[in-house]
C-alpha atoms as a PDB file:
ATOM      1  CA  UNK A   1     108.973 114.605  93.053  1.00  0.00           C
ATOM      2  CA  UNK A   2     108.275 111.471  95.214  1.00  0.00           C
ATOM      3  CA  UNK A   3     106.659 113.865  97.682  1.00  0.00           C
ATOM      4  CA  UNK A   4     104.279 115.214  95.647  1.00  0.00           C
ATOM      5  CA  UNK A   5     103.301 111.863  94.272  1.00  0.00           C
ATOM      6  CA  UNK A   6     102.531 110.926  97.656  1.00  0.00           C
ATOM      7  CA  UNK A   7     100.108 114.105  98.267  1.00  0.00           C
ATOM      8  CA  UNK A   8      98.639 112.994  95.418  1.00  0.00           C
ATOM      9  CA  UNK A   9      98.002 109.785  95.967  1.00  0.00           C
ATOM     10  CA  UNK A  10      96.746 111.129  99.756  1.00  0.00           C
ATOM     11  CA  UNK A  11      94.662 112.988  98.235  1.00  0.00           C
ATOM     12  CA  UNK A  12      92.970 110.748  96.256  1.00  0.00           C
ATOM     13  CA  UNK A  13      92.406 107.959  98.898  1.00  0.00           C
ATOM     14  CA  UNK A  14      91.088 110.911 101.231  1.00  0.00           C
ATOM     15  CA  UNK A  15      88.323 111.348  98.371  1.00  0.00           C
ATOM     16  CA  UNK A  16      87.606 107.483  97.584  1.00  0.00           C
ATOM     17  CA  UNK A  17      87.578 107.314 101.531  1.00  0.00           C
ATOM     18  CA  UNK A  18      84.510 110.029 101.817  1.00  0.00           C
ATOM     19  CA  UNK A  19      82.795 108.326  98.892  1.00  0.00           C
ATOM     20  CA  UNK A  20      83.328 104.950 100.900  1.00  0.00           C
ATOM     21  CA  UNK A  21      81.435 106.397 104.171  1.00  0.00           C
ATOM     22  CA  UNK A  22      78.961 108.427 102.110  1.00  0.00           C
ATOM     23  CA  UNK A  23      78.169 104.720 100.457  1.00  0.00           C
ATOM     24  CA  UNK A  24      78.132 103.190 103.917  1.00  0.00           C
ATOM     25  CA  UNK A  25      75.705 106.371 106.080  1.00  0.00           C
ATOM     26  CA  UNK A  26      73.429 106.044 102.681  1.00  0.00           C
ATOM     27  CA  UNK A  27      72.885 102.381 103.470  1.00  0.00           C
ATOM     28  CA  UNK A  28      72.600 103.146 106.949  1.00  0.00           C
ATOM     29  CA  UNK A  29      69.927 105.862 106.430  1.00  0.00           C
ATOM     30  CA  UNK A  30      67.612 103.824 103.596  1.00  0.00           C
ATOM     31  CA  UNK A  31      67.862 100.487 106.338  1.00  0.00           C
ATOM     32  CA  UNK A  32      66.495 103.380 109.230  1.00  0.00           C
ATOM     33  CA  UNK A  33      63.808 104.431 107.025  1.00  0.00           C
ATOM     34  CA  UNK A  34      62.645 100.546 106.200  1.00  0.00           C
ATOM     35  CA  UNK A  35      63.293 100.701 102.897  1.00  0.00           C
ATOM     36  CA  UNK A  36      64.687  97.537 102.845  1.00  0.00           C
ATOM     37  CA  UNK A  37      62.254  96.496  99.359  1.00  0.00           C
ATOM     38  CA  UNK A  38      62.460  99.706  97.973  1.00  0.00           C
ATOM     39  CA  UNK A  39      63.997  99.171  94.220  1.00  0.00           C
ATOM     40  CA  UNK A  40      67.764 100.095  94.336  1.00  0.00           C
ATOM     41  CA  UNK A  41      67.584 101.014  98.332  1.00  0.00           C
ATOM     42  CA  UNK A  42      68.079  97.748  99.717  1.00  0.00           C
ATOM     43  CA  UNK A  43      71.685  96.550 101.427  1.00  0.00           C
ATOM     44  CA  UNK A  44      72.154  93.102 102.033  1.00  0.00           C
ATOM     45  CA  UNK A  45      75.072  92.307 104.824  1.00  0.00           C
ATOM     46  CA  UNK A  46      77.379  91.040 102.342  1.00  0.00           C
ATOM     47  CA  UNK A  47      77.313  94.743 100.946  1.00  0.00           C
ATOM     48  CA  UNK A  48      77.590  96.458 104.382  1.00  0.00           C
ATOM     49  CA  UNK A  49      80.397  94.372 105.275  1.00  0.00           C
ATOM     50  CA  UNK A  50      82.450  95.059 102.060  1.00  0.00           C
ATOM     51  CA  UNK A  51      81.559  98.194 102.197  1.00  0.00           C
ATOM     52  CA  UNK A  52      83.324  97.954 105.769  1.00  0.00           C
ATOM     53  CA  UNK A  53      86.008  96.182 104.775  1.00  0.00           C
ATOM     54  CA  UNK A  54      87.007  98.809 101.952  1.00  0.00           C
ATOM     55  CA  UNK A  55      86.478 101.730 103.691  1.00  0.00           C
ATOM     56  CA  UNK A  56      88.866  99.636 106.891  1.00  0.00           C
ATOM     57  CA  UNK A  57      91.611  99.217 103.572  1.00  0.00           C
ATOM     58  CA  UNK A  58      91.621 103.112 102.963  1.00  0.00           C
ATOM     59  CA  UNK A  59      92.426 103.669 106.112  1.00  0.00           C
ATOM     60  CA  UNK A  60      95.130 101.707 106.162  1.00  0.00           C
ATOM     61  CA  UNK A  61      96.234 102.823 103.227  1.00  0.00           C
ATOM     62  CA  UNK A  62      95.854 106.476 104.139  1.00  0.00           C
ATOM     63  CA  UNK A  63      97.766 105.895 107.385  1.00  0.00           C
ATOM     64  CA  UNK A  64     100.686 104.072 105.474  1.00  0.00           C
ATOM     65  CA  UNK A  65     101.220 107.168 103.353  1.00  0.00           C
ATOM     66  CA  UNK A  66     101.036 109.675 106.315  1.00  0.00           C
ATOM     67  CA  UNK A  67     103.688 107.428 107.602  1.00  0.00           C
ATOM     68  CA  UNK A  68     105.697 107.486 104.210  1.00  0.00           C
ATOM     69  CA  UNK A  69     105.204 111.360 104.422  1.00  0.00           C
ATOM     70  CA  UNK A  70     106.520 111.609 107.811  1.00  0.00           C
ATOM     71  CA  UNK A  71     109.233 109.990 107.042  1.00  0.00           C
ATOM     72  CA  UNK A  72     110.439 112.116 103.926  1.00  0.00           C
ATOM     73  CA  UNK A  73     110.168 115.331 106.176  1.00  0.00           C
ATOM     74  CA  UNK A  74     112.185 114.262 108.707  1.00  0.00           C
ATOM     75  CA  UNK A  75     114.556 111.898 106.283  1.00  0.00           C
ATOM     76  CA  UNK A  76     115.046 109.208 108.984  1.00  0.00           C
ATOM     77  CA  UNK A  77     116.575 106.214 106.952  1.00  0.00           C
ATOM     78  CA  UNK A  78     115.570 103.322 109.593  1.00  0.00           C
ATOM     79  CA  UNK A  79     111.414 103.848 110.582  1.00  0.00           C
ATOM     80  CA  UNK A  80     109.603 100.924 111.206  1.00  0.00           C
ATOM     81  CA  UNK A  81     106.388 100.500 108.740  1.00  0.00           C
ATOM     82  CA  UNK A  82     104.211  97.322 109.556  1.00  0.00           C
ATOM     83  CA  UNK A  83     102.569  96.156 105.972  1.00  0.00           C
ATOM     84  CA  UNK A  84     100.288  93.722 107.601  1.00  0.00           C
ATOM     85  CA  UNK A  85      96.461  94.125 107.457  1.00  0.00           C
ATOM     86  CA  UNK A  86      93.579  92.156 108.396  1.00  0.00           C
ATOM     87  CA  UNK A  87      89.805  91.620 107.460  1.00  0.00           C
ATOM     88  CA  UNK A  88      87.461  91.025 109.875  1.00  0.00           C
END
């Protein structure tokens, strides 16, 4: 049960991860085309750089749970996880 939870939860940080970068290569794209005073287009670096920052957390995240996942198939009881994460 566990490991299905955990593909599910995979799954869903895999999606919020491509609507993360999708967020951050639209930004990227409007900024090319100079934009930047378009109504609704512009990105301040505040935005980019949460934007960043969250898609940097998913990662993480994702990682973490491939670990988790890895561990269930092979059912080692002692794997090192580190927890630790930091913002740039």
């Amino acid at each position: 049960m566990l490991f299905m939870d955990i593909e599910t939860e995979l799954a869903q940080k895999y999606a919020e991860l491509e609507g993360i970068r999708a967020s951050i290569n639209k930004a990227i794209s409007n900024a090319h085309i100079g934009t930047y005073s378009a109504a609704g287009n512009s990105v301040t670096y505040r935005e980019m750089k949460d934007l960043r920052a969250e898609e940097s957390r998913l990662v993480f995240a994702i990682n973490q749970l491939e670990l988790i996942k890895q561990d269930k198939k092979s059912k080692k009881a002692n794997s090192f996880m580190s927890t630790g994460f930091r913002v740039r």
